[in-house]
Protein backbone atom coordinates (compact mmCIF):
# COMPACT_ATOMS: atom_id res chain seq x y z
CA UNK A 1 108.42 183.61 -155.57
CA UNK A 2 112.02 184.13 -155.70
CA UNK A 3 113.52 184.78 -159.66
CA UNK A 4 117.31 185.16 -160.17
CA UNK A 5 118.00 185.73 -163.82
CA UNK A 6 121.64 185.56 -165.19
CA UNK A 7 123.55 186.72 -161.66
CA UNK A 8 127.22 186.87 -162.56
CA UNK A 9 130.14 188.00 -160.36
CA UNK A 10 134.36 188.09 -160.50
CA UNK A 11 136.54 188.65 -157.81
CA UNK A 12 139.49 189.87 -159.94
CA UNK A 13 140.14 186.41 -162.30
CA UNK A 14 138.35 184.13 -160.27
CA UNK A 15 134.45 183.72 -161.15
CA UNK A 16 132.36 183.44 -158.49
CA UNK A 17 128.80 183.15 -160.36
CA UNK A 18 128.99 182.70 -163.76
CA UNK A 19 125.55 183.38 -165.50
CA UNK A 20 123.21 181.35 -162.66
CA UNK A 21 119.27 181.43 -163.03
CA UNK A 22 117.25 179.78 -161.08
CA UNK A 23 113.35 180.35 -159.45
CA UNK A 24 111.84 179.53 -156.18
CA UNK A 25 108.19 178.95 -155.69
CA UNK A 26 106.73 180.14 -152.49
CA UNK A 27 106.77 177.09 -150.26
CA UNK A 28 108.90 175.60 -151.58
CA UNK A 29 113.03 175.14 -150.61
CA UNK A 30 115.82 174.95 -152.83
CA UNK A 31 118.87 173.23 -151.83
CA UNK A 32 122.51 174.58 -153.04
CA UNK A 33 124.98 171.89 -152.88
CA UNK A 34 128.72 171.97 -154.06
CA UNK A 35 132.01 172.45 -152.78
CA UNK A 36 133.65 175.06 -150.47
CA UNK A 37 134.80 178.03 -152.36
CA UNK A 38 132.50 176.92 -155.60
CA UNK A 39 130.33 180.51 -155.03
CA UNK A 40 126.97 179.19 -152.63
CA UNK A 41 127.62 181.79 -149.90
CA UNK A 42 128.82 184.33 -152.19
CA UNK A 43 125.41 183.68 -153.91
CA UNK A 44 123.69 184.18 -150.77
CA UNK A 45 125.22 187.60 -150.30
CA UNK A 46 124.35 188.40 -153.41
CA UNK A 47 120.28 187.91 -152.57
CA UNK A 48 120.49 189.47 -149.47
CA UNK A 49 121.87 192.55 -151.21
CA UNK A 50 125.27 192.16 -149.31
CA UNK A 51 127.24 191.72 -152.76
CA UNK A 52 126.28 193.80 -155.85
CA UNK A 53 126.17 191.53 -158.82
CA UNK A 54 128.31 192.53 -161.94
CA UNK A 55 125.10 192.03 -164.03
CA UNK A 56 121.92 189.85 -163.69
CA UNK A 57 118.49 190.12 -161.68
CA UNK A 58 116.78 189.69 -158.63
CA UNK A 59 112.95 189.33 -158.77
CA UNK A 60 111.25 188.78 -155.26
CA UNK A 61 107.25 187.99 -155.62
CA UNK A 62 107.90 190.40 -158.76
CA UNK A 63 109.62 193.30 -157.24
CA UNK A 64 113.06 193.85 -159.12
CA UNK A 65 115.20 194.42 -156.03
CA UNK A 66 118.28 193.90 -157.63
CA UNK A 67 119.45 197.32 -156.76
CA UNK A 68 117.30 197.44 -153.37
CA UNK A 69 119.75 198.32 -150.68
CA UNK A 70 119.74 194.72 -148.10
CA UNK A 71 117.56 196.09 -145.06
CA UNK A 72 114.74 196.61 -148.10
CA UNK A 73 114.72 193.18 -149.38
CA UNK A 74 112.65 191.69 -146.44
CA UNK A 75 115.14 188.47 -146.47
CA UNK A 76 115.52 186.18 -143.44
CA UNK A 77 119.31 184.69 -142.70
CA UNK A 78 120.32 182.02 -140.75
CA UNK A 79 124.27 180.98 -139.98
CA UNK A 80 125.70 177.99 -138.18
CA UNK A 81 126.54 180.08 -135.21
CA UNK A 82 123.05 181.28 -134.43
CA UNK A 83 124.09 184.83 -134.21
CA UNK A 84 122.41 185.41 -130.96
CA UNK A 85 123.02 188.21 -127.87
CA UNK A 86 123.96 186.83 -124.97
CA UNK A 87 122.77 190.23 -123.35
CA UNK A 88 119.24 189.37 -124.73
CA UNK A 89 117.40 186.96 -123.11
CA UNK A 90 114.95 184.58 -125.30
CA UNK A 91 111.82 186.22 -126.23
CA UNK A 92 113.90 189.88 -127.09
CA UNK A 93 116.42 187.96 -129.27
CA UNK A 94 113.34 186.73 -131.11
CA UNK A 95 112.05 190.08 -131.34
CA UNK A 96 115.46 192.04 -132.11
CA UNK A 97 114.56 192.44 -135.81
CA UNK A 98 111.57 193.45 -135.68
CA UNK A 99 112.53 196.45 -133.32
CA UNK A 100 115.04 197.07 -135.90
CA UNK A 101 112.22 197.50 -138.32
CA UNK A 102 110.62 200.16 -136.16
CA UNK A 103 107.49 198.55 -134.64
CA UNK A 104 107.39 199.11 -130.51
CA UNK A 105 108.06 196.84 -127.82
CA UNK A 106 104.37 195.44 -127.25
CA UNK A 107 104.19 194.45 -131.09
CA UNK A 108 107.18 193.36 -131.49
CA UNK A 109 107.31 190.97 -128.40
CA UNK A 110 104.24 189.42 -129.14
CA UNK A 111 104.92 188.75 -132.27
CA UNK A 112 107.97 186.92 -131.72
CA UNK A 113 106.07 185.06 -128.46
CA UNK A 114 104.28 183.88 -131.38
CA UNK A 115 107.15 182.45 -133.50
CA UNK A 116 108.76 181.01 -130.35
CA UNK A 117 105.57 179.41 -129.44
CA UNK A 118 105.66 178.09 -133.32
CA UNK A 119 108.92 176.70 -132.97
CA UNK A 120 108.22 174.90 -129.40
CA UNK A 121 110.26 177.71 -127.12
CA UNK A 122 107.51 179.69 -125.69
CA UNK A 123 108.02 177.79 -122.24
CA UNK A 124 112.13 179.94 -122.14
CA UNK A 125 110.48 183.12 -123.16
CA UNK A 126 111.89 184.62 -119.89
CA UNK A 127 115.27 182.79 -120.51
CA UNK A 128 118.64 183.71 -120.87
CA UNK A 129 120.61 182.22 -124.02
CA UNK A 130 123.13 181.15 -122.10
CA UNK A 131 120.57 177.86 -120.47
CA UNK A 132 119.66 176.82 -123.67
CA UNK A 133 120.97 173.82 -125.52
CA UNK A 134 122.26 174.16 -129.11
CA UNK A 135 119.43 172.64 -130.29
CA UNK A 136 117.32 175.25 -128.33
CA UNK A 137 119.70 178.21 -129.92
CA UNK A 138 119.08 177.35 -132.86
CA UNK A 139 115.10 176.97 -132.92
CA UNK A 140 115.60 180.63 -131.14
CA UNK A 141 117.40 181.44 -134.43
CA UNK A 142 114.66 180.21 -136.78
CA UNK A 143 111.86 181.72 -134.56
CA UNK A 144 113.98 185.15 -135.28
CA UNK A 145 114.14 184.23 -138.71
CA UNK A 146 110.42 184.08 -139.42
CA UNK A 147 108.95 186.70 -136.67
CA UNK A 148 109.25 189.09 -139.37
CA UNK A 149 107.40 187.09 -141.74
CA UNK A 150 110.10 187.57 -144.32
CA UNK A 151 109.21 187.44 -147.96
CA UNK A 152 112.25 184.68 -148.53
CA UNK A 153 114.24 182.45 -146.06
CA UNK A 154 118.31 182.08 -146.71
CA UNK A 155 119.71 178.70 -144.95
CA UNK A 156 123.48 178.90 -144.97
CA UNK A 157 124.77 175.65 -143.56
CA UNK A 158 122.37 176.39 -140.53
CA UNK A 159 122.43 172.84 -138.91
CA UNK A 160 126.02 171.97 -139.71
CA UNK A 161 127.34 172.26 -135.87
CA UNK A 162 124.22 170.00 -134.22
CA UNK A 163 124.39 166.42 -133.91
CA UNK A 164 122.55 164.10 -136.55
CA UNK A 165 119.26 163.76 -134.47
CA UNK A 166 118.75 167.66 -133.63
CA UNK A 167 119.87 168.07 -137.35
CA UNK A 168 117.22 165.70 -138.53
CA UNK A 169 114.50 167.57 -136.07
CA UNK A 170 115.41 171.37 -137.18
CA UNK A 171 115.33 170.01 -140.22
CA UNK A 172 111.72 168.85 -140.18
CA UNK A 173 110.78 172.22 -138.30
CA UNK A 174 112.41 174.81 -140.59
CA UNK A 175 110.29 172.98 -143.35
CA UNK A 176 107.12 172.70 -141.83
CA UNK A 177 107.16 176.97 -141.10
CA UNK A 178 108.27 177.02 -144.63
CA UNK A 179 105.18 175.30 -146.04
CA UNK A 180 102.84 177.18 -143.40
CA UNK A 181 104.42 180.31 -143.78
CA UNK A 182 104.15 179.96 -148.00
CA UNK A 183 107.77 181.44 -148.16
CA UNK A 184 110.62 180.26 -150.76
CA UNK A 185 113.64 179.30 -149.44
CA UNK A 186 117.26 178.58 -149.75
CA UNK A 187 119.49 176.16 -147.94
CA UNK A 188 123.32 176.05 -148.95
CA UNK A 189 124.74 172.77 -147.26
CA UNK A 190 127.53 170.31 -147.89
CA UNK A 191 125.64 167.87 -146.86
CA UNK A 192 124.22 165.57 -149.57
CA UNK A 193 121.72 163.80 -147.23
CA UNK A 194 120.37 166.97 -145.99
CA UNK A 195 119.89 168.26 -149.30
CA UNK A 196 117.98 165.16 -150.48
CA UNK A 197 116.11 165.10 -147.32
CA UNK A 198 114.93 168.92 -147.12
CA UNK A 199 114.51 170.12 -150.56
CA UNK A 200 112.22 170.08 -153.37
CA UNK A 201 115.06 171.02 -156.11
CA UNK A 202 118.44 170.91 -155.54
CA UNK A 203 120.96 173.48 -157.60
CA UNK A 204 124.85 171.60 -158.17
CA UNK A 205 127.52 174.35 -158.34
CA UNK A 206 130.90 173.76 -158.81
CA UNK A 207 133.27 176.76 -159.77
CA UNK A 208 130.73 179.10 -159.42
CA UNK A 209 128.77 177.33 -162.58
CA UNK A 210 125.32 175.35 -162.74
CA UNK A 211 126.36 171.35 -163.21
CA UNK A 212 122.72 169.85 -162.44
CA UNK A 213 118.95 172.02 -161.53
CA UNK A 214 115.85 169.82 -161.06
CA UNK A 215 113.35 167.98 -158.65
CA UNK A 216 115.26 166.08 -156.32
CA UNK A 217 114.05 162.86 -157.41
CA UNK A 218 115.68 163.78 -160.70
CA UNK A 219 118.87 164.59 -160.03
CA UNK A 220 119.30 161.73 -157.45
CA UNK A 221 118.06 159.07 -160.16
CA UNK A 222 120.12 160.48 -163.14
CA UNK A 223 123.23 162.19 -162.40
CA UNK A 224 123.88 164.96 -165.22
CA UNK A 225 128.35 163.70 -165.34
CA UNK A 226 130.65 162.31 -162.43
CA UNK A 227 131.09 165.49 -160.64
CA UNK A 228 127.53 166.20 -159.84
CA UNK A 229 126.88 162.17 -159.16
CA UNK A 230 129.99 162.44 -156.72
CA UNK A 231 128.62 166.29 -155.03
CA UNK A 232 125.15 163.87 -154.44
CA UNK A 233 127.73 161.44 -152.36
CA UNK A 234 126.73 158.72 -154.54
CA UNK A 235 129.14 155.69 -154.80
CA UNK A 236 130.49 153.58 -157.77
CA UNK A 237 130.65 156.43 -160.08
CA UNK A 238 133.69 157.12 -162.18
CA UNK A 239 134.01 159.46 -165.64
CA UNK A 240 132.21 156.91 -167.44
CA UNK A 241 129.26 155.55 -165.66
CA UNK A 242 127.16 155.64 -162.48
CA UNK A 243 126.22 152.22 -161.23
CA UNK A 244 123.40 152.59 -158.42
CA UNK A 245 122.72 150.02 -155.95
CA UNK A 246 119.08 149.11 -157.31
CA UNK A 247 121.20 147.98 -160.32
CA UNK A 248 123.10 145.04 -159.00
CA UNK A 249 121.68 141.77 -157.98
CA UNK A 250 123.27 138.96 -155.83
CA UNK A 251 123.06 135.60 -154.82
CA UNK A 252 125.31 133.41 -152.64
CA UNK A 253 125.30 130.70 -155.32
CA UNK A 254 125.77 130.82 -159.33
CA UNK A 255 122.90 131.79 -161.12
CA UNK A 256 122.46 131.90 -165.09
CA UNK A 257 123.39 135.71 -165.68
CA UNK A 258 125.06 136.07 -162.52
CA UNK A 259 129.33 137.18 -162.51
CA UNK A 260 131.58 135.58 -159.88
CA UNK A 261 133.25 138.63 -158.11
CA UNK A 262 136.12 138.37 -155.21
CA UNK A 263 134.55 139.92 -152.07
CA UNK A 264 137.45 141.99 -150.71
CA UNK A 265 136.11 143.42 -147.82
CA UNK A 266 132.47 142.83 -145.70
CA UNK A 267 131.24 144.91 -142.56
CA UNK A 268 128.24 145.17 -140.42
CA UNK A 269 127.45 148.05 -139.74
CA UNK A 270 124.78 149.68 -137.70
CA UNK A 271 122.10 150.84 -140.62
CA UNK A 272 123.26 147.78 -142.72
CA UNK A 273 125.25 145.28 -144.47
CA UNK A 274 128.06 146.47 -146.64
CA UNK A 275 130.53 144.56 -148.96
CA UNK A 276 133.34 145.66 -151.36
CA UNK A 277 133.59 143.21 -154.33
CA UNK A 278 135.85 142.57 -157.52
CA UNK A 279 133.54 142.59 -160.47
CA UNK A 280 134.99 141.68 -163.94
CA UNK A 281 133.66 144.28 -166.18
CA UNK A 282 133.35 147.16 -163.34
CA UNK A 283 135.79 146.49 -160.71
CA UNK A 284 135.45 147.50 -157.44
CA UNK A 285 131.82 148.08 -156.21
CA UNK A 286 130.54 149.30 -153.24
CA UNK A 287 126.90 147.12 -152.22
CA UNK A 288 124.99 147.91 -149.20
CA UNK A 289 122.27 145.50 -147.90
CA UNK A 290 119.62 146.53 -145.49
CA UNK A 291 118.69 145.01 -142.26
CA UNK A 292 115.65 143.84 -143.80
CA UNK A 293 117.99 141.35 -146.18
CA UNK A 294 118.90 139.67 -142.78
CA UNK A 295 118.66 136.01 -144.87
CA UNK A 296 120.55 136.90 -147.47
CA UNK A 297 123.16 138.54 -145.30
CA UNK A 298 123.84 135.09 -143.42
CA UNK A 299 124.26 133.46 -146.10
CA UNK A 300 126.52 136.41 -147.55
CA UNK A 301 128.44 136.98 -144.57
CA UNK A 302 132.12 135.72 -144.50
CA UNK A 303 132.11 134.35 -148.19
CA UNK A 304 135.04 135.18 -150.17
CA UNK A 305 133.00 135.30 -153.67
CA UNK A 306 129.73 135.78 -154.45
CA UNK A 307 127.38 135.88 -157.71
CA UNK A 308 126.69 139.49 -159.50
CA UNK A 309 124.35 140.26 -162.10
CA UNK A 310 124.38 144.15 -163.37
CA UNK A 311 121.11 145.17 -165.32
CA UNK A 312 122.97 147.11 -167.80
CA UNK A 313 119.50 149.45 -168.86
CA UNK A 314 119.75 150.63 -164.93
CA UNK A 315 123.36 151.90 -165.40
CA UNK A 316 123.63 155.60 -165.54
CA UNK A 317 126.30 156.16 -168.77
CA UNK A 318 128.22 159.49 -168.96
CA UNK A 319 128.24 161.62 -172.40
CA UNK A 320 131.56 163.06 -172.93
């Protein structure tokens, strides 16, 4: 289990971590979401031993190695650029670490034959980077990762350059050796959907501070303020209120209840059904209809107003 108690850092008068505490259970991945410069990667660094803190902890399975120097730590990192050798070819890029860590050639190559056989590559073994896809890279990159059996896994925005569908597929790997490999783990994204996807518990920075910690499921559903509803990439939020989709009801005809809104703006698109309407309490509001409403989206398409009842005990209301 990963513990970081009270981690603080400046860089002259800009915080960069400002009193952050957080634990990771083995098996389990924590997702870091916020904007650029708000302190994620600096956080990272701090882990891996590449930053010293300027006070705070680091507990790893309940070895304080806050002071450890970073080749100590036993910490797996993975970048968006793979960070491979093109002089290396496949099954020696997988085993470059562990020769770094001193074990010989026959141990280390058959251990990482093992993690690229884990991660689907064993079949390019012989291969030079420069044949495989980026997909392929970066499954090289994660069988690195976790031939050394590291005691924690860092994720910093490792998927961001692949397309949605390799995304989605690393991103179902990299958990799976997680869970079988009973390591904690760390993924800083920008990516909302990712985040919600992948992790168990999702940290909200902003300006190197804490805004939101908890299960997933919890901070999607309730939103600590505005900023940490709009980091989630959740719509209809303002500094007042969040008003989720499963809140709003609608109906092509009036119904007792039911607000007549202006639809400004209706598109089909690919996953579903949205429309942009005038309501008279909320104003604009963002609705999105799934494929599976394929009824109700005939008889909603092209209409310039439409019926809208807001169950006000599902709206998510700000404290200032």
């Amino acid at each position: 289990m990963l513990y970081v108690s009270y981690i603080s850092k400046r860089f002259g008068t800009k915080t960069v971590a400002d009193d952050i505490s957080f634990q990771v259970e083995n098996g389990k991945l924590l997702a870091v979401l916020g904007p650029s410069g708000c302190g994620k990667s600096t956080l990272l660094k701090i882990i891996t031993g590449l930053i010293t803190p300027d006070s705070g902890s680091i507990f790893l399975n309940c070895d304080d190695i806050t002071d450890k120097p970073s080749e100590q730590r036993h910490i797996s990192l993975m970048f968006q650029d793979y960070a491979l050798f093109p002089h290396l070819n496949v099954v020696d890029n997988a085993a470059f670490g562990l020769r770094m860590h001193g074990l010989n050639k026959t141990q280390a190559t058959q251990q990482a034959l093992h993690a690229l056989e884990e991660v689907g590559l064993m079949p390019l073994a012989q291969r030079s980077i420069e044949g495989l896809s980026g997909g392929e890279q970066q499954r090289l990159a994660l069988a690195r990762a976790l031939a050394a059996e590291p005691a924690l896994l860092l994720l910093d925005e490792a998927f961001s350059s692949l397309d949605s569908h390799l995304r989605r597929q690393l991103n179902q790997l990299t958990l799976t050796q997680i869970r079988k490999q009973n390591i904690p783990a760390i993924l800083v994204t920008h990516s909302p959907t990712e985040a919600l996807t992948m992790a168990d518990n999702i940290m909200l920075l902003h300006q190197g501070k804490i805004l939101q910690s908890g299960t997933t499921e919890t901070v999607w559903q309730k939103p600590a303020n505005a900023q940490a509803a709009k980091l989630l990439g959740l719509e209809n939020v303002n500094e007042a209120y969040y008003l989720p989709q499963h809140a709003i009801s609608i109906h092509p005809q009036p119904e007792p209840g039911y607000l007549a809104c202006l639809v400004l703006e209706s598109t089909d698109l690919p996953d579903r059904f949205n429309l942009i309407i005038r309501h008279p309490q909320y104003g604009n509001i963002s609705l999105n209809l799934s494929p599976q409403s394929s009824s109700l989206i005939q008889a909603l398409r092209h209409r310039h107003e439409i019926y809208v009842y807001v169950d006000e005990n599902q709206v998510i209301h700000f404290n200032h």
